[in-house]
Protein backbone atom coordinates (compact mmCIF):
# COMPACT_ATOMS: atom_id res chain seq x y z
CA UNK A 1 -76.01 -23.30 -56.58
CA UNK A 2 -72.61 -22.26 -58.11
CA UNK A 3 -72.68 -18.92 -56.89
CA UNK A 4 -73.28 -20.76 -53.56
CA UNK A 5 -70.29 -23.28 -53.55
CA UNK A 6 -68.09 -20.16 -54.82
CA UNK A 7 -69.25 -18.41 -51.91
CA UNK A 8 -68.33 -21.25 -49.37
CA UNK A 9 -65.46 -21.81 -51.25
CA UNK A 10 -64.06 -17.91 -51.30
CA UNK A 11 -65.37 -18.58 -47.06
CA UNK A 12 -63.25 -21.18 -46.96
CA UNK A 13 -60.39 -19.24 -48.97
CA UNK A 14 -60.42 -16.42 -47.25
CA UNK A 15 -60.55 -18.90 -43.59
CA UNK A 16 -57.58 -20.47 -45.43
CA UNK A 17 -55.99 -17.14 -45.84
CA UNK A 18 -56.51 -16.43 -41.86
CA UNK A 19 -55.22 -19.75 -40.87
CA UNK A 20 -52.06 -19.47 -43.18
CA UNK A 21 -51.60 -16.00 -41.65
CA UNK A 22 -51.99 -16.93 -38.24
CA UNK A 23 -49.28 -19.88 -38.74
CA UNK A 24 -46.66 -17.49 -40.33
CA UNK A 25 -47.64 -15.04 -37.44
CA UNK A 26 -46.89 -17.63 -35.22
CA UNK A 27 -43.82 -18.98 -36.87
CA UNK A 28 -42.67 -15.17 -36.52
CA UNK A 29 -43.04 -15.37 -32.73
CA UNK A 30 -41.72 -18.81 -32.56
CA UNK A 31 -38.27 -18.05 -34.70
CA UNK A 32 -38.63 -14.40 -32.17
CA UNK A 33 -38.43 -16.52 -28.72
CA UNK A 34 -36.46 -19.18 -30.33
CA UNK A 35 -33.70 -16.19 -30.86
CA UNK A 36 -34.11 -14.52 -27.43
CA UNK A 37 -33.71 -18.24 -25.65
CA UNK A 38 -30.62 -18.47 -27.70
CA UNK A 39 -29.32 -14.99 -26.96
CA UNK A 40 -30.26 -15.63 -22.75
CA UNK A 41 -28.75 -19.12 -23.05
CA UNK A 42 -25.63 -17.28 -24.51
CA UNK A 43 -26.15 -14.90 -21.65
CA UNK A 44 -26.95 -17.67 -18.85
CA UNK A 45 -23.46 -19.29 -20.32
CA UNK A 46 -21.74 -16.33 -19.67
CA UNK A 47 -23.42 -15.92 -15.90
CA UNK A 48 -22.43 -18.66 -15.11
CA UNK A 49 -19.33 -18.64 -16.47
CA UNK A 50 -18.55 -15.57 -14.26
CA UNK A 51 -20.03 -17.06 -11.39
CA UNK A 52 -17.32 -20.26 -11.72
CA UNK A 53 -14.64 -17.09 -12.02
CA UNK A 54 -15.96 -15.50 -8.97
CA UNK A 55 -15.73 -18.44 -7.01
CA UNK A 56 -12.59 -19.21 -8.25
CA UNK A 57 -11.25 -15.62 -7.66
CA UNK A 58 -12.98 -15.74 -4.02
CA UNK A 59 -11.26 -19.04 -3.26
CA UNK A 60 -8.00 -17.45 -4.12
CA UNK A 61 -9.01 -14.59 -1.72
CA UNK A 62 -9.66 -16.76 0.97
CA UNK A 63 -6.56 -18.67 0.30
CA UNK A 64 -4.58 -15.56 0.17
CA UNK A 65 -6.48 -13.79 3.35
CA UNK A 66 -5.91 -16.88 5.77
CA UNK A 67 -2.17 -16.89 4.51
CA UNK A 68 -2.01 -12.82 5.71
CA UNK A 69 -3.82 -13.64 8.75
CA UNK A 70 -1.11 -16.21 9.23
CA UNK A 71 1.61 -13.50 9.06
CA UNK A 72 -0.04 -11.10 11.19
CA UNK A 73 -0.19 -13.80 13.71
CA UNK A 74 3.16 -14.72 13.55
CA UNK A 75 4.01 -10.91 13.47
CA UNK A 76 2.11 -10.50 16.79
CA UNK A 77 3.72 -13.49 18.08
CA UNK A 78 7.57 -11.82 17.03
CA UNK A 79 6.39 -8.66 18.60
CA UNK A 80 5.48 -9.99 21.61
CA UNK A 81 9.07 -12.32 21.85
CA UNK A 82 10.70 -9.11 20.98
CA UNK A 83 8.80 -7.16 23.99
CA UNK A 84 9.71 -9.65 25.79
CA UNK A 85 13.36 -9.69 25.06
CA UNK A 86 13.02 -6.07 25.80
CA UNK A 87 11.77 -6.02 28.89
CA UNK A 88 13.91 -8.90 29.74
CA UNK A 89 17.09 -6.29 29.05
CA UNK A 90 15.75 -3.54 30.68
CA UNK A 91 15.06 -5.36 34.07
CA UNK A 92 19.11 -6.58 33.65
CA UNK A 93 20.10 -3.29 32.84
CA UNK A 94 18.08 -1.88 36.19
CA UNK A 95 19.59 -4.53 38.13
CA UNK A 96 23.35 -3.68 36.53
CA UNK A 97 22.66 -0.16 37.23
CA UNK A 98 21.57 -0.55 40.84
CA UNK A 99 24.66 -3.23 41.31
CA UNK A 100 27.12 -0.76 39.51
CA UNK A 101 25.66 1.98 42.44
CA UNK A 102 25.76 -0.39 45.26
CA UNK A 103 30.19 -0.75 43.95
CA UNK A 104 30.15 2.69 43.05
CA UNK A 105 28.90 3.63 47.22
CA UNK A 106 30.93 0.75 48.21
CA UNK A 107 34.12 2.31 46.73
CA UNK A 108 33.51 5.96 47.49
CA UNK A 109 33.19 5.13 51.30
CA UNK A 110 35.76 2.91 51.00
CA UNK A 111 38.11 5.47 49.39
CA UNK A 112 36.80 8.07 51.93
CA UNK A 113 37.98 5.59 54.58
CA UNK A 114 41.24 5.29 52.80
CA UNK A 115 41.57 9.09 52.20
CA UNK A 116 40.85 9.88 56.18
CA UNK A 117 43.35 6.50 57.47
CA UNK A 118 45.95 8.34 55.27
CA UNK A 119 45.74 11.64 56.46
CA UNK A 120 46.06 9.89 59.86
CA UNK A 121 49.07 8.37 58.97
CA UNK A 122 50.30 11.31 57.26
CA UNK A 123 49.75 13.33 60.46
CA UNK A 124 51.00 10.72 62.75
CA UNK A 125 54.05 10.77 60.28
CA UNK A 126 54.91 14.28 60.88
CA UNK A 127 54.72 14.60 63.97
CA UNK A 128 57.17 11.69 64.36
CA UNK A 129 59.77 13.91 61.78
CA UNK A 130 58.88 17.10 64.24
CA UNK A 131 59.94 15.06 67.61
């Protein structure tokens, strides 16, 4: 009967034994994932972290891209005042130049005229010395 309960006892043991190396096996894995949800909690931190930056970093794009789209449309409106302008000069200067050769065929047949009534006169004058 001894040998019996030592038997069922050393069963019992050695079930004992199992157990007891099944919980430290499991305490192993537990302490394991217990450190690798630390380390991708670290890591999640740090995501999101750099997502907060991002955005932060993207809103200062976006602030800084609708301020240069600002300036290019101002630029384009400039431009186009400064065409305008242009233009604006170069239709007076065509009408100046076309005025200055309206004078400039004015006088010349004018001083033609003048040219041709003095060499009348001139004429007339000499042949009023010559009689």
């Amino acid at each position: 009967k001894r040998n019996a309960v030592s038997e069922e006892l050393d069963k019992e043991k050695k079930t004992c034994q199992n157990l007891q190396s099944r919980v430290d096996t499991l305490q192993n894995e537990l302490e394991q994932t217990k450190e690798k949800l630390k380390k991708n909690g670290e890591k999640t931190l740090k995501l999101e972290y750099d997502i907060v930056e991002l955005k932060r970093i993207q809103s200062k794009q976006d602030v800084d891209y609708r301020e240069l789209e600002k300036h290019h449309s101002e630029a384009i409106e400039e431009l186009s005042r400064a065409r305008s302008e242009c233009n604006e000069y170069k239709n007076k200067e065509r009408h100046a130049r076309k005025n200055y050769e309206q004078l400039y065929l004015e006088f010349d047949a004018f001083r033609k005229k003048e040219n041709v009534s003095l060499t009348t006169k001139t004429k007339e004058m000499e042949k009023v010395k010559e009689h």
